[in-house]
Protein backbone atom coordinates (compact mmCIF):
# COMPACT_ATOMS: atom_id res chain seq x y z
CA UNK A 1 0.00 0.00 0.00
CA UNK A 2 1.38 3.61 -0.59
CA UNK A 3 1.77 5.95 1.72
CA UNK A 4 0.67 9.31 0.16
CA UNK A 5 -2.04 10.52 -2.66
CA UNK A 6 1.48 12.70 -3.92
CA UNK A 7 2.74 9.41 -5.38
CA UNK A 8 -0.44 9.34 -7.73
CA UNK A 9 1.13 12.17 -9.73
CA UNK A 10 4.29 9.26 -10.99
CA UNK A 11 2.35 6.39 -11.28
CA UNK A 12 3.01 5.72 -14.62
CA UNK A 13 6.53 5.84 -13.89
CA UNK A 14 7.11 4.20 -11.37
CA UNK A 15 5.14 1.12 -13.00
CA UNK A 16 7.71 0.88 -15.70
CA UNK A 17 6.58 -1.75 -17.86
CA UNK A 18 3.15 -2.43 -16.72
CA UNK A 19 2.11 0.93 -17.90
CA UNK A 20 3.60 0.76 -21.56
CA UNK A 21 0.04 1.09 -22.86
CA UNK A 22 -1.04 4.00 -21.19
CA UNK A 23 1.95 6.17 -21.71
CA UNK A 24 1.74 5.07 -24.62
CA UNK A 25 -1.73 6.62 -24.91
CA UNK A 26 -1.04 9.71 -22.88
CA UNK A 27 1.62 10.68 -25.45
CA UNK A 28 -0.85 9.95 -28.10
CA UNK A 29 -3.45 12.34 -26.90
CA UNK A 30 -0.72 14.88 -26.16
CA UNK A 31 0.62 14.91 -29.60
CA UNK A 32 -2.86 14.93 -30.89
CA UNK A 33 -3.57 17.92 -28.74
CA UNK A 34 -0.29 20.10 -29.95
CA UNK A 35 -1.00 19.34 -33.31
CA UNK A 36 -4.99 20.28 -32.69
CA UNK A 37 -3.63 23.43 -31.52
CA UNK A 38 -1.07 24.28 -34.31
CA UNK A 39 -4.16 23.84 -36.92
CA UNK A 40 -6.19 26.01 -34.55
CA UNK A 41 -3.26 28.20 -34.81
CA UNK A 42 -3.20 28.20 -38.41
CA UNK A 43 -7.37 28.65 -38.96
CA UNK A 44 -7.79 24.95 -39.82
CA UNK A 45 -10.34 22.81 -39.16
CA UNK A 46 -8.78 19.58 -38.89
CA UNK A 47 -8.29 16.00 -37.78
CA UNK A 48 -5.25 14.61 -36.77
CA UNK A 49 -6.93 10.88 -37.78
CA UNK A 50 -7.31 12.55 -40.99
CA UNK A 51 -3.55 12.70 -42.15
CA UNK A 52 -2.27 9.28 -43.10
CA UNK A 53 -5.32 8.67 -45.44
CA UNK A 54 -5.39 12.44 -47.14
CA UNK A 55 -1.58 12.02 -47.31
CA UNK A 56 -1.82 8.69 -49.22
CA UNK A 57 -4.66 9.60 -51.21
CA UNK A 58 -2.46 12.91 -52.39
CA UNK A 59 0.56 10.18 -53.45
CA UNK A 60 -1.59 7.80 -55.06
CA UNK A 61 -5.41 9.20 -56.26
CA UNK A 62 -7.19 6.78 -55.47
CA UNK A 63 -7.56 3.97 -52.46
CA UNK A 64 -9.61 1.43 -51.26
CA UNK A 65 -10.35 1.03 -47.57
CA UNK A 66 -8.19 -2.46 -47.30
CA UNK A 67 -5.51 -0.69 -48.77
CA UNK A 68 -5.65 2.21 -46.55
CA UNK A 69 -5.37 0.31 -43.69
CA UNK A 70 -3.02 -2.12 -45.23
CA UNK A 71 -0.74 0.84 -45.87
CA UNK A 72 -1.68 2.74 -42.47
CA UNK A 73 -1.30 -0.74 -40.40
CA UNK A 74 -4.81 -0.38 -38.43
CA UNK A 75 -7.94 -2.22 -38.41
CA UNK A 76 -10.44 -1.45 -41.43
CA UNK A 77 -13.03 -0.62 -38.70
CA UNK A 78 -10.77 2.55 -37.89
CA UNK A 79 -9.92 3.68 -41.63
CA UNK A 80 -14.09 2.96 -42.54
CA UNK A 81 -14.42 5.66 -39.57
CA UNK A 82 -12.01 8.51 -40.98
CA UNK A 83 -13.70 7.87 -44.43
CA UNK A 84 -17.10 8.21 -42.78
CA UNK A 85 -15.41 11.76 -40.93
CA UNK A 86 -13.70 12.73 -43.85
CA UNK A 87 -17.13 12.31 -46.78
CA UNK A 88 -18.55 14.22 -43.82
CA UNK A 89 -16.02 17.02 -44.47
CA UNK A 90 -16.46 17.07 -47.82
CA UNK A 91 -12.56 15.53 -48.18
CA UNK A 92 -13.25 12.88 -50.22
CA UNK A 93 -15.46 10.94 -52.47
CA UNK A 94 -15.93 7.20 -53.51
CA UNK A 95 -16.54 5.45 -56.39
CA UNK A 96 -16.74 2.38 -58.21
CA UNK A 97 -13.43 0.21 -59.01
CA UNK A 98 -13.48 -0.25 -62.38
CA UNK A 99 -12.08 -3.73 -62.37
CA UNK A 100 -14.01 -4.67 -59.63
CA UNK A 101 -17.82 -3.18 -59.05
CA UNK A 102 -17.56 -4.43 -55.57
CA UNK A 103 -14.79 -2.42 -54.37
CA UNK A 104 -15.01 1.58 -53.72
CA UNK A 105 -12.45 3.59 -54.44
CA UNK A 106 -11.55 6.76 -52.25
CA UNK A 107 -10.48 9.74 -53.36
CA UNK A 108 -9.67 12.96 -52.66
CA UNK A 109 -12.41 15.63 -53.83
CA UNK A 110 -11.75 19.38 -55.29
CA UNK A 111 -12.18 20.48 -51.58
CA UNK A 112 -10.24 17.78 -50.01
CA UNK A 113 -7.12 18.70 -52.71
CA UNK A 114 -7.27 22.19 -52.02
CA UNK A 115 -7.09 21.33 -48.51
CA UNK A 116 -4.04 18.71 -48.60
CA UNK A 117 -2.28 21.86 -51.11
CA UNK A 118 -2.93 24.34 -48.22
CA UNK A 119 -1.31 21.72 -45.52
CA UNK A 120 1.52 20.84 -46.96
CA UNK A 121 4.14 23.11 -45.79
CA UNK A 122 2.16 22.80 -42.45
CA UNK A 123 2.56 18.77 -42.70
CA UNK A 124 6.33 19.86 -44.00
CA UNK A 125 6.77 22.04 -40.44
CA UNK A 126 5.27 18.99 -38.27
CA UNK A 127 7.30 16.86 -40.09
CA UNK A 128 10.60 18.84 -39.04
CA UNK A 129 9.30 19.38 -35.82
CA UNK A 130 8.52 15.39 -35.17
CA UNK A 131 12.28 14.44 -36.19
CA UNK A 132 13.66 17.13 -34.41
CA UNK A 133 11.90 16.00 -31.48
CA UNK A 134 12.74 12.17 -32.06
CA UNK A 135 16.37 13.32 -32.19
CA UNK A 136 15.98 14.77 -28.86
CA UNK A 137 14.26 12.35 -27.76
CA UNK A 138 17.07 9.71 -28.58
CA UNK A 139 15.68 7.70 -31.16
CA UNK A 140 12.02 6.81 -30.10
CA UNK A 141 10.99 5.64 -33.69
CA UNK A 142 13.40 2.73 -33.99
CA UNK A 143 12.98 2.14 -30.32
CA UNK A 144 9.02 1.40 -31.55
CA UNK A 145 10.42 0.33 -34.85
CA UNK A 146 11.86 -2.36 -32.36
CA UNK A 147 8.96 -3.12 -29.80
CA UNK A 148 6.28 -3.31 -33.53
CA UNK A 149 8.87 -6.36 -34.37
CA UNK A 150 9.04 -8.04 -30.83
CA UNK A 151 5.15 -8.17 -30.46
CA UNK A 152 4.54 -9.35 -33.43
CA UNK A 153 7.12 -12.22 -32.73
CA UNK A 154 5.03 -12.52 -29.48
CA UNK A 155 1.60 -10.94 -28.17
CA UNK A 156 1.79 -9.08 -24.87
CA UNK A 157 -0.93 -12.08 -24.34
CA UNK A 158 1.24 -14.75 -24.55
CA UNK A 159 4.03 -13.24 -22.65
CA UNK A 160 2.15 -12.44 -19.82
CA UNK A 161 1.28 -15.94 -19.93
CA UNK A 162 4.52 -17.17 -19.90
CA UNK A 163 4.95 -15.38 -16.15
CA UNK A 164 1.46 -15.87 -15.11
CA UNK A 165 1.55 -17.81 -11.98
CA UNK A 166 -0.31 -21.08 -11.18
CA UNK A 167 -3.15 -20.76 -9.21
């Protein structure tokens, strides 16, 4: 048991390991914060969710939503969800592959190119800013580079079962 509500405020901390996922998270939401605010800054209405798909759909026209989250390594549920946000926005618009009727095909509408053109030296600046800070920070992205590769040797589910204790 610990002695003092103070020690709340380094939980995360001292937990080490154990609380990978949250700080994990809480970084997430920070960064997503900052970035809300530099848009804000800049008079933009925009989602942070929203970059990896306008950013591919800039590079290559058109996308389905497999190949969005293929290329953006998260769960179609997610990328069916920005779509949904971003037809909402007027970003984008879908139509029919033309070598297969049952596929759709996202792309990015007049608005949503005008918008990507207006972002780019802002997605250049955040861009900077990111490796900067990743130099700083001593090489985070190979350091997740590194933990990607280990869990998908092994799930955090089966290691924990390796140490789980008989009861």
């Amino acid at each position: 048991m610990v002695d003092s509500k103070a020690d709340l405020s380094n939980y995360t901390s001292r937990a080490g390991g154990a609380a990978l996922g949250a700080r994990l998270r809480r970084l997430s939401e920070r960064i997503d914060r900052e970035v809300a605010q530099f848009y804000a800054e800049l008079g933009v209405e925009f989602e942070q969710r929203w970059y990896g798909t306008l950013n591919l759909l800039d590079q290559f026209d058109s996308l389905t939503v497999g190949e969005l989250s293929e290329a953006l390594g998260i769960r179609h549920v997610s990328v069916s969800q920005t779509r949904d946000s971003l037809h909402r926005a007027g970003l984008v618009e879908t139509t029919v592959d033309p070598e297969d009727a049952r596929r759709r095909m996202l792309s990015l509408s007049r608005k949503g190119r005008a918008l990507v053109n207006r972002l780019k030296p802002a997605w250049a600046a955040l861009s900077a800013a990111a490796e900067a800070l990743d130099g700083e920070a001593g090489g985070v992205v190979k350091m997740l580079d590194r933990l990607e590769r280990a869990l998908e040797k092994r799930s955090v589910c089966d290691r924990a079962k390796l140490f789980k204790r008989a009861d």
